[in-house]
PDB file of N, CA and C in Angstrom:
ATOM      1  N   UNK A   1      -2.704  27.931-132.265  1.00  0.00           N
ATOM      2  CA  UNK A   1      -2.219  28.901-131.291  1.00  0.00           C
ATOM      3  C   UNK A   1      -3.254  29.125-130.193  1.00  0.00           C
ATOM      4  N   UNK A   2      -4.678  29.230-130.626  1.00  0.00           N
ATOM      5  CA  UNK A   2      -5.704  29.174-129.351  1.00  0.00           C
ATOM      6  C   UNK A   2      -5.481  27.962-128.327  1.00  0.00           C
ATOM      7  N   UNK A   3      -5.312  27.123-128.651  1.00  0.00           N
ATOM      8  CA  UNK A   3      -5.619  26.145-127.931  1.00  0.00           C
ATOM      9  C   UNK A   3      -4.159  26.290-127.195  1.00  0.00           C
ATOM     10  N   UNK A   4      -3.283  26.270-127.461  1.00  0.00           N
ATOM     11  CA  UNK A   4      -1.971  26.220-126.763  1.00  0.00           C
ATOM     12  C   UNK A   4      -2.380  28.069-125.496  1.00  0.00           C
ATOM     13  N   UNK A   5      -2.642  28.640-125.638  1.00  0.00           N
ATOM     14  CA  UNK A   5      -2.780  29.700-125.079  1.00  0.00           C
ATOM     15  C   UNK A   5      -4.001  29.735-124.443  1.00  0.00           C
ATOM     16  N   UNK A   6      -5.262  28.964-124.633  1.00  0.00           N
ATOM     17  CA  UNK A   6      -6.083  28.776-123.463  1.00  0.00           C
ATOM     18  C   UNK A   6      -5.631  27.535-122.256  1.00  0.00           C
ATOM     19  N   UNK A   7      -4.693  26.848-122.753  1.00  0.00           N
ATOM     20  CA  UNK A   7      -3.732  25.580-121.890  1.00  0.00           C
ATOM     21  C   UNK A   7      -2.526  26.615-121.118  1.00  0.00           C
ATOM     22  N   UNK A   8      -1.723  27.490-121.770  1.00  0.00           N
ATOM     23  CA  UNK A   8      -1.217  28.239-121.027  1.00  0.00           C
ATOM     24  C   UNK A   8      -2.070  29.312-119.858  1.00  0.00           C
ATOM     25  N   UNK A   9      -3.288  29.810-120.224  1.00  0.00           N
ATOM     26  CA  UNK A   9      -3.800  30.585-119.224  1.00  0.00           C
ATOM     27  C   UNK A   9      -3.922  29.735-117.964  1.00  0.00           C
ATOM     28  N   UNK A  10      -3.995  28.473-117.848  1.00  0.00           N
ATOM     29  CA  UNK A  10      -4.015  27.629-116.866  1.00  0.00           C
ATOM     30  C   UNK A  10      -3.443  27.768-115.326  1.00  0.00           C
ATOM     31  N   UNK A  11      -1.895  27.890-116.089  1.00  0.00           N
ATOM     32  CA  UNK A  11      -1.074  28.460-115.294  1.00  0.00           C
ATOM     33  C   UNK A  11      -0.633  29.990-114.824  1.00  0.00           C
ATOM     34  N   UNK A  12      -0.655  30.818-116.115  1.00  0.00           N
ATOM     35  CA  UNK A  12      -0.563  32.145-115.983  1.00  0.00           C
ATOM     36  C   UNK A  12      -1.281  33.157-115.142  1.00  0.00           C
ATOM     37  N   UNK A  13      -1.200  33.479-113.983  1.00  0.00           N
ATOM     38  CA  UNK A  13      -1.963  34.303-113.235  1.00  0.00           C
ATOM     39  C   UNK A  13      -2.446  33.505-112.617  1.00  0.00           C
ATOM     40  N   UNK A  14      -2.402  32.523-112.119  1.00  0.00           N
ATOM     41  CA  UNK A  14      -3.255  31.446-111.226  1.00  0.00           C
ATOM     42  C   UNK A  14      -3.858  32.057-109.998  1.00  0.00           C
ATOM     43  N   UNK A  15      -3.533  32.862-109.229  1.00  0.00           N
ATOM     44  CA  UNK A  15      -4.191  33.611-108.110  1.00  0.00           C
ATOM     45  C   UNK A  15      -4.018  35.005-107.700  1.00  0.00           C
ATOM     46  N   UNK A  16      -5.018  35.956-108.709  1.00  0.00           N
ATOM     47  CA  UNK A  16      -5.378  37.006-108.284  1.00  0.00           C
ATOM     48  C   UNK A  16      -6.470  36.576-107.528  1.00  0.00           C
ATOM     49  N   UNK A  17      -5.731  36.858-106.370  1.00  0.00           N
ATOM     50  CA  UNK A  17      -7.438  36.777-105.254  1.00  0.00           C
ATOM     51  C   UNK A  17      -7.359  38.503-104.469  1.00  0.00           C
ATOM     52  N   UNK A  18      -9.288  38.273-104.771  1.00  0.00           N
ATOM     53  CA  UNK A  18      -9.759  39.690-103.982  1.00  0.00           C
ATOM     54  C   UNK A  18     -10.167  39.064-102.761  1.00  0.00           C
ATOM     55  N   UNK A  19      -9.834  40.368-101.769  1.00  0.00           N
ATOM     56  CA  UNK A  19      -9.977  40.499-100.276  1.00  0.00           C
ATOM     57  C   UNK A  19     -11.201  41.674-100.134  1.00  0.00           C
ATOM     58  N   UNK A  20     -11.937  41.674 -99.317  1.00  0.00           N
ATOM     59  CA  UNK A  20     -12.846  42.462 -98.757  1.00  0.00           C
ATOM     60  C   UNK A  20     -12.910  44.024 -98.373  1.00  0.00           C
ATOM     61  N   UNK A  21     -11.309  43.635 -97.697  1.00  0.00           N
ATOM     62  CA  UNK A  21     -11.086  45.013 -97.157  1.00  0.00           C
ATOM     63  C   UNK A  21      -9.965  45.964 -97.901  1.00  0.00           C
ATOM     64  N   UNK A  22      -9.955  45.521 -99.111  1.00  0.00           N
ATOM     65  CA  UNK A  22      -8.882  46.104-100.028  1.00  0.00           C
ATOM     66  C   UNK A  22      -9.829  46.750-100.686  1.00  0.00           C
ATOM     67  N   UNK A  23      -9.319  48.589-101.153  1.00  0.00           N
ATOM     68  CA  UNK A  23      -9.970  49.291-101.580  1.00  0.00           C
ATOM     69  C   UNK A  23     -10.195  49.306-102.897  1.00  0.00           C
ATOM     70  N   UNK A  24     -11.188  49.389-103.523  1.00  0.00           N
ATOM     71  CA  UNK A  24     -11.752  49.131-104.741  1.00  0.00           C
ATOM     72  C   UNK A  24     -10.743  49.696-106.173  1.00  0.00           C
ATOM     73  N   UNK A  25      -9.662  50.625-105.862  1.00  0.00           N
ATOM     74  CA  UNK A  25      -8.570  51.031-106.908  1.00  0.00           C
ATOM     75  C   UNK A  25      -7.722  50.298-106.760  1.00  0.00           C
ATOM     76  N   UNK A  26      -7.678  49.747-105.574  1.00  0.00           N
ATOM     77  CA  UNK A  26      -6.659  48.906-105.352  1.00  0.00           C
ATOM     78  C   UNK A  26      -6.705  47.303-106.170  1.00  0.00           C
ATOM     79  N   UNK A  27      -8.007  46.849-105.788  1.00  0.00           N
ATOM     80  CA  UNK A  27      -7.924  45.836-106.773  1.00  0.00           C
ATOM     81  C   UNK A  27      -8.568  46.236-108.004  1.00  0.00           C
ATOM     82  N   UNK A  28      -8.721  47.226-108.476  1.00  0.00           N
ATOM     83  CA  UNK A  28      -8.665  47.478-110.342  1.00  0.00           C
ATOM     84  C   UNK A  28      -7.170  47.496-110.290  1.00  0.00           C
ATOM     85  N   UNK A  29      -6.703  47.737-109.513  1.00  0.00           N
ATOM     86  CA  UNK A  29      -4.854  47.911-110.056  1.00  0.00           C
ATOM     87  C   UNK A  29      -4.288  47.062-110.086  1.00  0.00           C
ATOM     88  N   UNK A  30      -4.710  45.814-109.211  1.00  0.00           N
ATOM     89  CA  UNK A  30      -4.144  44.583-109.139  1.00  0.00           C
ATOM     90  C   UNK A  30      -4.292  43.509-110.389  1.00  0.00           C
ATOM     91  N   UNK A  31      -5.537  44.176-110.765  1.00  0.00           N
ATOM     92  CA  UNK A  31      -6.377  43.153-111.763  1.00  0.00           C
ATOM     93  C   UNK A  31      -5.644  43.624-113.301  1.00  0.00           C
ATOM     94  N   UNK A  32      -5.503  45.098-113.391  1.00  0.00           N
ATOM     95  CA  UNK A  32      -4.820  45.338-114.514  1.00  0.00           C
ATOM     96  C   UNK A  32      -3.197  44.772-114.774  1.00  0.00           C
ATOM     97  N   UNK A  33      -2.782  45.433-113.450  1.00  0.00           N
ATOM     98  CA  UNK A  33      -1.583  44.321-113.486  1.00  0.00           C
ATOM     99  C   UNK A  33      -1.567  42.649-113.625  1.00  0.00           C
ATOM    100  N   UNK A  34      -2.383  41.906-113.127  1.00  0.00           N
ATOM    101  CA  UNK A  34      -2.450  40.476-113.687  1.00  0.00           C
ATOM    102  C   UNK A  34      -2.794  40.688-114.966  1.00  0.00           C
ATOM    103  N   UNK A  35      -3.858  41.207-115.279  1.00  0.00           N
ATOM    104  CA  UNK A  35      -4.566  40.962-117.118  1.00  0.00           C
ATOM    105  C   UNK A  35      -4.515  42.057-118.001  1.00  0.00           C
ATOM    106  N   UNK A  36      -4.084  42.780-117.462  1.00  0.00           N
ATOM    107  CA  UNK A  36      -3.931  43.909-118.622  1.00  0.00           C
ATOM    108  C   UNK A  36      -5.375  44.386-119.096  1.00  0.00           C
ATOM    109  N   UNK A  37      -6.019  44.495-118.167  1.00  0.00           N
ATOM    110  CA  UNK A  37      -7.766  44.440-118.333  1.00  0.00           C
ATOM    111  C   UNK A  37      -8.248  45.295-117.137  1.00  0.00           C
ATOM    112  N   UNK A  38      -9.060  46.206-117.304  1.00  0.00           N
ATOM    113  CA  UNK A  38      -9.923  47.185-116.578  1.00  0.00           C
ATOM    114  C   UNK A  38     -11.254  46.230-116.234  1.00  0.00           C
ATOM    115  N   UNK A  39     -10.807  46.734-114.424  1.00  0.00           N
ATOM    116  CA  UNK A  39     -12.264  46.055-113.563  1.00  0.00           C
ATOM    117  C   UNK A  39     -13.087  47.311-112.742  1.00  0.00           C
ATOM    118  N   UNK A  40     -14.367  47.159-113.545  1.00  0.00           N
ATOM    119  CA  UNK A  40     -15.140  48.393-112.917  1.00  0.00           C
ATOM    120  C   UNK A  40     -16.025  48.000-111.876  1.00  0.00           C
ATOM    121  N   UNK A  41     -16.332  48.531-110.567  1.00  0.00           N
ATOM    122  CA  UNK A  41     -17.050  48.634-109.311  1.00  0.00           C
ATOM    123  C   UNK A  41     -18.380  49.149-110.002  1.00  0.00           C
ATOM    124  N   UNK A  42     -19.279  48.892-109.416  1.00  0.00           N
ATOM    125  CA  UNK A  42     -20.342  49.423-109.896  1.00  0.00           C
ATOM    126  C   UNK A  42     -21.610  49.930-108.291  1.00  0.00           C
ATOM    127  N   UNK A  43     -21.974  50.749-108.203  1.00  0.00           N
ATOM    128  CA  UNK A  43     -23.294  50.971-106.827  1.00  0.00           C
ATOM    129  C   UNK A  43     -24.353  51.247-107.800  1.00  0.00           C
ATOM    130  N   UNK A  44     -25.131  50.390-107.930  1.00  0.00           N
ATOM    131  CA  UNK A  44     -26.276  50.721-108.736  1.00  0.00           C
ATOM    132  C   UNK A  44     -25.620  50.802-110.242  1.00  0.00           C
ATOM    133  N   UNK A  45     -26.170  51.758-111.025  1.00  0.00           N
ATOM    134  CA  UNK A  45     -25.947  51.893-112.244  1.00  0.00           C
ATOM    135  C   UNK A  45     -24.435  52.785-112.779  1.00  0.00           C
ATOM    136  N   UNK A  46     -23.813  53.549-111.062  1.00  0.00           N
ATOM    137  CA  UNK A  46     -23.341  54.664-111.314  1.00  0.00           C
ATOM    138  C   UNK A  46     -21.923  53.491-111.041  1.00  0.00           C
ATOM    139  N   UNK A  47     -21.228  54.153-111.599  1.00  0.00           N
ATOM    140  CA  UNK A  47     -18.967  53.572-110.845  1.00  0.00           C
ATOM    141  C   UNK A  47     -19.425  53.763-109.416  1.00  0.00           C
ATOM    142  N   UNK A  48     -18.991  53.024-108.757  1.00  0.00           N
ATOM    143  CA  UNK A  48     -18.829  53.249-107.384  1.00  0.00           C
ATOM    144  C   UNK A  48     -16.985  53.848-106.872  1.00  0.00           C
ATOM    145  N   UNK A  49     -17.313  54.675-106.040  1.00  0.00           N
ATOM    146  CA  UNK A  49     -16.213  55.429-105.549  1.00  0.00           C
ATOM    147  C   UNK A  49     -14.941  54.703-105.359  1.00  0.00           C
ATOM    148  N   UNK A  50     -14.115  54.621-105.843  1.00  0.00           N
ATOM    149  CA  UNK A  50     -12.859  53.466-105.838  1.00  0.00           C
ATOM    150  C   UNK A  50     -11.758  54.009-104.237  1.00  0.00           C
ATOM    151  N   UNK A  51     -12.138  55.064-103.823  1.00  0.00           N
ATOM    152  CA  UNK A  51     -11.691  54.704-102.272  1.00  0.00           C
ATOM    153  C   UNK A  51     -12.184  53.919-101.227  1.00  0.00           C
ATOM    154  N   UNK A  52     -14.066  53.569-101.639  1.00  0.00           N
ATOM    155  CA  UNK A  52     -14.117  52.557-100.629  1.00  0.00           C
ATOM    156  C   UNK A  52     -13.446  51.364-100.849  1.00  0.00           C
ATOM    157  N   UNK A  53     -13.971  50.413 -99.616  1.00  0.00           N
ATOM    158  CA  UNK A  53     -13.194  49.235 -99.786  1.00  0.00           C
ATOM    159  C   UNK A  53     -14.666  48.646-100.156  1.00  0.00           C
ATOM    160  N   UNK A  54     -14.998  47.056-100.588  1.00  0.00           N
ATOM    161  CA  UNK A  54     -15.693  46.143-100.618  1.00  0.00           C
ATOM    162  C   UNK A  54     -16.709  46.037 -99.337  1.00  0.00           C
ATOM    163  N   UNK A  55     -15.884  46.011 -98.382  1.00  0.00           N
ATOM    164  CA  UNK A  55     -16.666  46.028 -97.259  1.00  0.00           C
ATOM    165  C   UNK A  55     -17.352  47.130 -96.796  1.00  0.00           C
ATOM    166  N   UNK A  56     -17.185  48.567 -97.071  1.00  0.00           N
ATOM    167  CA  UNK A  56     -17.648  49.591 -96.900  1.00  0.00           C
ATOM    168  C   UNK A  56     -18.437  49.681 -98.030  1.00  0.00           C
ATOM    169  N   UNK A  57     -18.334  49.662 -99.281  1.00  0.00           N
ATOM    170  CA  UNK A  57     -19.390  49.040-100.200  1.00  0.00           C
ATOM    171  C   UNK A  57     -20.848  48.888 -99.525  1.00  0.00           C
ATOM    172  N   UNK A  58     -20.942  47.754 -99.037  1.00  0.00           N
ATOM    173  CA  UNK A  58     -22.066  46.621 -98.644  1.00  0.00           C
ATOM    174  C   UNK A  58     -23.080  47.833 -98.212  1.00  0.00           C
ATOM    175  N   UNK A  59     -22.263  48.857 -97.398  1.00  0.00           N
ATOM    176  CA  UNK A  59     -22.759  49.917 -96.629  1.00  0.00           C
ATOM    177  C   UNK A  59     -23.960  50.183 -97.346  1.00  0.00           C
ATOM    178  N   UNK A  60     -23.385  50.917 -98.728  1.00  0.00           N
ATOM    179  CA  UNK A  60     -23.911  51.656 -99.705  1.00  0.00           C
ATOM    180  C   UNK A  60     -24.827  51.063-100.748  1.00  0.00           C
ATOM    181  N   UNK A  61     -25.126  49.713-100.230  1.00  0.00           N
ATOM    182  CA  UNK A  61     -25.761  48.780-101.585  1.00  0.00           C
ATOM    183  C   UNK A  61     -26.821  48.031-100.552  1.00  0.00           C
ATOM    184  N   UNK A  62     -28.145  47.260-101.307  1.00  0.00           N
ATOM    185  CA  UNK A  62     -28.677  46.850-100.375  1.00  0.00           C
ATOM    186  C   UNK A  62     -28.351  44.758-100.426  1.00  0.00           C
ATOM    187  N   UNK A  63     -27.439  44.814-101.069  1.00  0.00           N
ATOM    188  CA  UNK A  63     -26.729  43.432-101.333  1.00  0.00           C
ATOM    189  C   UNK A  63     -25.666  43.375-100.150  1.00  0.00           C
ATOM    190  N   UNK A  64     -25.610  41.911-100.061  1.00  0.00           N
ATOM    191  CA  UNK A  64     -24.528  42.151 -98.899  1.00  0.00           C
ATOM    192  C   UNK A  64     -23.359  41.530 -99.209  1.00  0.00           C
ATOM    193  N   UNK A  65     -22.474  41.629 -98.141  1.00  0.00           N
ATOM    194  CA  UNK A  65     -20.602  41.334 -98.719  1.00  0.00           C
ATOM    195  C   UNK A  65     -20.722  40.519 -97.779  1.00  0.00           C
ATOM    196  N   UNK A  66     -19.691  39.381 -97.966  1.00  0.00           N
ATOM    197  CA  UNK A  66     -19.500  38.647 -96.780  1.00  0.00           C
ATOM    198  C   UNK A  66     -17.935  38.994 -96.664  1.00  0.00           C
ATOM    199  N   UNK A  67     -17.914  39.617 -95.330  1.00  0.00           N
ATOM    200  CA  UNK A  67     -16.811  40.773 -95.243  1.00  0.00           C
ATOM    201  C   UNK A  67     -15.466  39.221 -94.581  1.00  0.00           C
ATOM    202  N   UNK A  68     -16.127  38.597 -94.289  1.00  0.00           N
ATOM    203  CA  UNK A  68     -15.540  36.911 -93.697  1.00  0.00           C
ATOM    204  C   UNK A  68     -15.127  36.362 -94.832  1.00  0.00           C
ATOM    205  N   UNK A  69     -14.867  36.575 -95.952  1.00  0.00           N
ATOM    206  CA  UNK A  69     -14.516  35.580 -96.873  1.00  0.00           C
ATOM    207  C   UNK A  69     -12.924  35.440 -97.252  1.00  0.00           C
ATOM    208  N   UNK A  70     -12.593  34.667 -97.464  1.00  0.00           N
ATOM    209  CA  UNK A  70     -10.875  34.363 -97.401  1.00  0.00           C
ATOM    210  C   UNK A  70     -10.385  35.001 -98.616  1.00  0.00           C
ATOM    211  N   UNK A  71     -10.963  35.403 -99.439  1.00  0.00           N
ATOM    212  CA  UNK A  71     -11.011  36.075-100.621  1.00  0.00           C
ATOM    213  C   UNK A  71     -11.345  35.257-102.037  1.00  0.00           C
ATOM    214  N   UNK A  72     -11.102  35.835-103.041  1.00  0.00           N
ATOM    215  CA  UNK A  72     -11.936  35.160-104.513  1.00  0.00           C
ATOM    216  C   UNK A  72     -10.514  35.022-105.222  1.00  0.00           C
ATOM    217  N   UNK A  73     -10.329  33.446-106.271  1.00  0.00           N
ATOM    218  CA  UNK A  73      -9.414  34.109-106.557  1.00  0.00           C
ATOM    219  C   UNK A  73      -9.740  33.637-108.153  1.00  0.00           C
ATOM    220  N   UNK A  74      -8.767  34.259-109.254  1.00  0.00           N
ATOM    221  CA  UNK A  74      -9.305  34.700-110.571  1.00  0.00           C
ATOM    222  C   UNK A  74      -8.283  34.144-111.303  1.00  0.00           C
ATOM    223  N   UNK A  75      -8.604  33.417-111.861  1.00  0.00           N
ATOM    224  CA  UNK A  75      -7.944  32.599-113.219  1.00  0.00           C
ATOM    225  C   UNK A  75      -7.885  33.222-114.794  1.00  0.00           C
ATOM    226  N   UNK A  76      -6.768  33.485-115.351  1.00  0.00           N
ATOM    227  CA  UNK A  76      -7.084  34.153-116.805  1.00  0.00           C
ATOM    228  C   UNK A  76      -7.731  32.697-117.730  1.00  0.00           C
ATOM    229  N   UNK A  77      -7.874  31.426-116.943  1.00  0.00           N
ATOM    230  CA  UNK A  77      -9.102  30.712-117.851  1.00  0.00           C
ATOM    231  C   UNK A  77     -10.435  30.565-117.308  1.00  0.00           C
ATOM    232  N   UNK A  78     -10.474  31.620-116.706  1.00  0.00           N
ATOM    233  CA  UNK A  78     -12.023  31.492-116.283  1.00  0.00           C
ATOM    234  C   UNK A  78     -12.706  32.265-117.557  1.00  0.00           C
ATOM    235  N   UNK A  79     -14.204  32.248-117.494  1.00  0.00           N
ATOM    236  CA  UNK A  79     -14.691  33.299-118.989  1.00  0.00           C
ATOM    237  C   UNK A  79     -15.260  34.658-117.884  1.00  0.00           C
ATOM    238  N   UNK A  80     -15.484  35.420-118.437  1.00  0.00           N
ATOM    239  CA  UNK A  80     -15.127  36.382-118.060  1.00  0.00           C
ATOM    240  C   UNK A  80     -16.948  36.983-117.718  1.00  0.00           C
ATOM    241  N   UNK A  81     -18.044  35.854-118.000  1.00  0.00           N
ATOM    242  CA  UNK A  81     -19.251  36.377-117.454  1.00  0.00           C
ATOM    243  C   UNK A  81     -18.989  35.278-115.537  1.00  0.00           C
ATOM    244  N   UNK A  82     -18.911  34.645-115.843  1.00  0.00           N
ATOM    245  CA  UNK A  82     -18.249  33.200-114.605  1.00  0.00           C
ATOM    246  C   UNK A  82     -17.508  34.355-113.177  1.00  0.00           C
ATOM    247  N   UNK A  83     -16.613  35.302-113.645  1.00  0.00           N
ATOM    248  CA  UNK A  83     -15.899  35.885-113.119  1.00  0.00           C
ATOM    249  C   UNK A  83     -16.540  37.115-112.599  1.00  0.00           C
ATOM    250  N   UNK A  84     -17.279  37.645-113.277  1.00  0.00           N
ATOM    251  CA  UNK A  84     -17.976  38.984-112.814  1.00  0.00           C
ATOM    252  C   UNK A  84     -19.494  38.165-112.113  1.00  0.00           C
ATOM    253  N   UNK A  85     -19.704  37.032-112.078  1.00  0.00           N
ATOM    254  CA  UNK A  85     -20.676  36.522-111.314  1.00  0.00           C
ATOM    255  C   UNK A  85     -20.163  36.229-110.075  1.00  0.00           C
ATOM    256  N   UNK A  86     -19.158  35.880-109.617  1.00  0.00           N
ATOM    257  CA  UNK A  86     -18.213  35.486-109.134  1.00  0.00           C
ATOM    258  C   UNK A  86     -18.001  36.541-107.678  1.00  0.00           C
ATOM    259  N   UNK A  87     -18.067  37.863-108.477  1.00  0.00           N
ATOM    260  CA  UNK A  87     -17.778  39.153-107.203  1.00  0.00           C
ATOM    261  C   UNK A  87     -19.487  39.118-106.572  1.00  0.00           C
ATOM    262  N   UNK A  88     -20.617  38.675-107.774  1.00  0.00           N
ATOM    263  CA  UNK A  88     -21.930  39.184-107.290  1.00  0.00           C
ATOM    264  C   UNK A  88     -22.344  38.107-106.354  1.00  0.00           C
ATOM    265  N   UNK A  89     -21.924  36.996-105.959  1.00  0.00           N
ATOM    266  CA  UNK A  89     -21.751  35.818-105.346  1.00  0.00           C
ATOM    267  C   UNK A  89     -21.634  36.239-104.234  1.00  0.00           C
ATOM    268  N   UNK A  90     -20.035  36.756-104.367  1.00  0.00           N
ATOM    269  CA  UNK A  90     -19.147  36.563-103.146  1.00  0.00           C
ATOM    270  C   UNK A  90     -19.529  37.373-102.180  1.00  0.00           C
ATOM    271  N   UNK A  91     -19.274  38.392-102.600  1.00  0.00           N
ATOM    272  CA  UNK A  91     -19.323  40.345-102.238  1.00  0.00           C
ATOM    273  C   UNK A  91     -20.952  40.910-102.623  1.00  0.00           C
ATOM    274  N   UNK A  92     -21.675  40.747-103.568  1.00  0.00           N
ATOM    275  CA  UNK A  92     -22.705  41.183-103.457  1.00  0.00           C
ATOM    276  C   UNK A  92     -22.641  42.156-104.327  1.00  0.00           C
ATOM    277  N   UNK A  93     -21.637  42.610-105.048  1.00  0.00           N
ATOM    278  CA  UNK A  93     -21.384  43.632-106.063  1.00  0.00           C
ATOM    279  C   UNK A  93     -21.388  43.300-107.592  1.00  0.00           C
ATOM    280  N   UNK A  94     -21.627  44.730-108.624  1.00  0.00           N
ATOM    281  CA  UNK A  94     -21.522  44.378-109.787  1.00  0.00           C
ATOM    282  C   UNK A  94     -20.095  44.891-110.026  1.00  0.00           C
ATOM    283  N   UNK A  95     -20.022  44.112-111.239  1.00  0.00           N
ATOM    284  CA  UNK A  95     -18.838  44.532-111.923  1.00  0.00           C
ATOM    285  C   UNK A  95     -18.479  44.224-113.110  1.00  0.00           C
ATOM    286  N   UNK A  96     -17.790  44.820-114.111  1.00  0.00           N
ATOM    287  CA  UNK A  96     -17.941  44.547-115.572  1.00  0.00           C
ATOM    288  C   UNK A  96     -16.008  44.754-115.795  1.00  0.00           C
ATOM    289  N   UNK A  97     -15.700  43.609-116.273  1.00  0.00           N
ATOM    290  CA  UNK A  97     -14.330  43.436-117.011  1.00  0.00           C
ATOM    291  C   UNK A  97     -14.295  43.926-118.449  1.00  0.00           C
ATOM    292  N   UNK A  98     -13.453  45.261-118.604  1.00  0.00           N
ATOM    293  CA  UNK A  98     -14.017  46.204-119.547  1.00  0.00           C
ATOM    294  C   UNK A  98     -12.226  45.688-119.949  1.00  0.00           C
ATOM    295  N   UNK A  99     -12.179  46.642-121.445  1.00  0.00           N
ATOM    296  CA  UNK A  99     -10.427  46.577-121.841  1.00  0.00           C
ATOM    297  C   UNK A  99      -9.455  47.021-121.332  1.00  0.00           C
ATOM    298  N   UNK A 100      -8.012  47.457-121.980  1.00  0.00           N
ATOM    299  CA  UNK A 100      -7.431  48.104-121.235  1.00  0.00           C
ATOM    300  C   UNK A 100      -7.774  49.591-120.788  1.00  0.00           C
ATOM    301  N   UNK A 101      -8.027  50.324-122.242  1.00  0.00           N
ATOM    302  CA  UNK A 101      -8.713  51.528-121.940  1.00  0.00           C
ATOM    303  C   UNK A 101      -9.574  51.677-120.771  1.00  0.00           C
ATOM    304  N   UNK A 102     -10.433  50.808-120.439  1.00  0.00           N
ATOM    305  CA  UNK A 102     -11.815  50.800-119.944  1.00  0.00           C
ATOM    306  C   UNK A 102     -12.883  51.395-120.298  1.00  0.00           C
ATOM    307  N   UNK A 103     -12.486  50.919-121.455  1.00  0.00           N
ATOM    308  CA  UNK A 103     -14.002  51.632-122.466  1.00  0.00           C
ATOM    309  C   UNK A 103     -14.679  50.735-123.147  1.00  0.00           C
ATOM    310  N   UNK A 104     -14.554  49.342-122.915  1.00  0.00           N
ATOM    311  CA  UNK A 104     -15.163  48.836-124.042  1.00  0.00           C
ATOM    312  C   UNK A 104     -15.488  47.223-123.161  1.00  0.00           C
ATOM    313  N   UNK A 105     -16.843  47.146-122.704  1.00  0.00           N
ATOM    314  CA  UNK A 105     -16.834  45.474-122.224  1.00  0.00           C
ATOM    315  C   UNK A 105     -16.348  44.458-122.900  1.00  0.00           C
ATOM    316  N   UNK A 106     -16.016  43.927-122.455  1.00  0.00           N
ATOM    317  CA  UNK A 106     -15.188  42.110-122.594  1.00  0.00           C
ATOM    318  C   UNK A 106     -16.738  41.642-123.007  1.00  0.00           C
ATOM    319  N   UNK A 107     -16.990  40.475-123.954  1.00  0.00           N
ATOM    320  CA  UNK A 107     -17.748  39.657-124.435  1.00  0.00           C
ATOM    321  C   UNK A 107     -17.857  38.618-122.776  1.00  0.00           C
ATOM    322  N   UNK A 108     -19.000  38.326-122.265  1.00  0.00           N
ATOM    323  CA  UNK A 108     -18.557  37.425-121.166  1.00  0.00           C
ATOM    324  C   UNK A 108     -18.289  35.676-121.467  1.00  0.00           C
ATOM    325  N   UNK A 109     -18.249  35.538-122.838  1.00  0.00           N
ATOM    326  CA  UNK A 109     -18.356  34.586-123.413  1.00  0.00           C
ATOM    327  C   UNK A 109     -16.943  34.127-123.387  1.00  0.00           C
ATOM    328  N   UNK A 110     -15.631  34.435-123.412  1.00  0.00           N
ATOM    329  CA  UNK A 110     -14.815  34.497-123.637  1.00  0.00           C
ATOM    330  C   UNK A 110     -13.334  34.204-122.434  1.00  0.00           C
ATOM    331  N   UNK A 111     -12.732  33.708-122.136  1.00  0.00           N
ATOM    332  CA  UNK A 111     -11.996  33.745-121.167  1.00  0.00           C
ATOM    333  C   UNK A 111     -11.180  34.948-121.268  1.00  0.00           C
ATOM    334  N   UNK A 112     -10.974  35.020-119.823  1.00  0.00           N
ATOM    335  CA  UNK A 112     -10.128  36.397-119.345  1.00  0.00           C
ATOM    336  C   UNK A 112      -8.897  36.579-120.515  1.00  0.00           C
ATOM    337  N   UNK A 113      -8.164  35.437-120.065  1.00  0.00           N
ATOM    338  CA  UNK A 113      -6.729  35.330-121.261  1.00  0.00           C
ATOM    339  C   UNK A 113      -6.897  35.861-122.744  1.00  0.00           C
ATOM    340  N   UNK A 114      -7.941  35.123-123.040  1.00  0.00           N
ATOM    341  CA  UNK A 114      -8.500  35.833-124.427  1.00  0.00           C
ATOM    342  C   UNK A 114      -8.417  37.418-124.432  1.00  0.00           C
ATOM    343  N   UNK A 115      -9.321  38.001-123.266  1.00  0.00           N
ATOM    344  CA  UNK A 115      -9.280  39.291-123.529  1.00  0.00           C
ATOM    345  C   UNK A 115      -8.499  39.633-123.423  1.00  0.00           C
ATOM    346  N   UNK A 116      -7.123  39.567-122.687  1.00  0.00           N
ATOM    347  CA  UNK A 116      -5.891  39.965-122.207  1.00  0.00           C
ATOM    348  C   UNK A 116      -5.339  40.071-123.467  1.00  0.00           C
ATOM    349  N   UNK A 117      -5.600  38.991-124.489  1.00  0.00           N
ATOM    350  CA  UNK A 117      -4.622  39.183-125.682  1.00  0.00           C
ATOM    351  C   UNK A 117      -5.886  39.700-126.764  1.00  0.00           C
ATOM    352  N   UNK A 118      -6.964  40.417-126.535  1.00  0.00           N
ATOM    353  CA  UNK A 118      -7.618  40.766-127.867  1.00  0.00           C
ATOM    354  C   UNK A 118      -7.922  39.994-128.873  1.00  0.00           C
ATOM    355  N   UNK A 119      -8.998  38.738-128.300  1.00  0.00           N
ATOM    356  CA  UNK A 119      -9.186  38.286-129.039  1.00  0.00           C
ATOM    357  C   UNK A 119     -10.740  38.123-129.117  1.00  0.00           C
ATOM    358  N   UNK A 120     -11.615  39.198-129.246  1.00  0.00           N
ATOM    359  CA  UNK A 120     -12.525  39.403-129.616  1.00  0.00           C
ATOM    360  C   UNK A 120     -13.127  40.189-129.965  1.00  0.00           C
TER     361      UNK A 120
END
C-alpha cells in the first residue's frame, strides 16, 4: 500500500504553488486545503503575523524574498524537510509543516503525502 500511494502522490496535488504577494493565511489555507496539513510562517522564533503577505514579510526579516518569483510549487511527493527548504530558498522565510491540528511537526524525513495520511 506505501508504495502504490507514494506513486499516487505523484499526481495528487501536483501544483500548489506559492506567490509572493499572497497573504500568509492565505496560503496556510491553501496548503491545508491541498494536504490536510498546517503551514506555519515563522519571523524569527515568533509565528509571524498571517495578514502580511511574503513580500511584506522580507520587510520584517533581515533575509530577503524575491518578490519576482513566478511562484514555488509543492508536490505531496516532495519530503517535507526539501519543502520547508524550499520557502527558505525562495522567499527567505522559515517555515515548519506541522499536522492538521498544528501542533505537532511533520518528521522532515517523510513525504508530504505521508503526512497527509499519518504515517508517522
Amino acid at each position: 500500500m506505501g508504495i502504490l500511494n507514494n506513486f499516487l502522490d505523484k499526481f495528487k496535488n501536483a501544483e500548489f504553488t506559492v506567490a509572493p504577494q499572497k497573504k500568509l493565511k492565505t496560503i496556510s489555507a491553501d496548503f491545508k486545503k491541498a494536504f490536510d496539513l498546517s503551514l506555519v510562517f515563522y519571523k524569527g522564533v515568533k509565528i509571524a503575523d498571517p495578514e502580511l503577505t511574503l513580500a511584506a514579510l522580507n520587510s520584517k526579516t533581515s533575509k530577503t524574498v524575491n518578490t519576482h518569483a513566478d511562484g514555488l510549487k509543492i508536490k505531496a511527493s516532495m519530503k517535507v524537510g526539501d519543502a520547508e527548504q524550499l520557502f527558505d530558498t525562495n522567499f527567505g522565510v522559515t517555515v515548519q509543516i506541522k499536522d492538521k491540528e498544528g501542533k505537532k511537526c511533520v518528521p522532515n524525513e517523510i513525504t508530504i503525502g505521508q503526512a497527509a495520511r499519518g504515517e508517522y
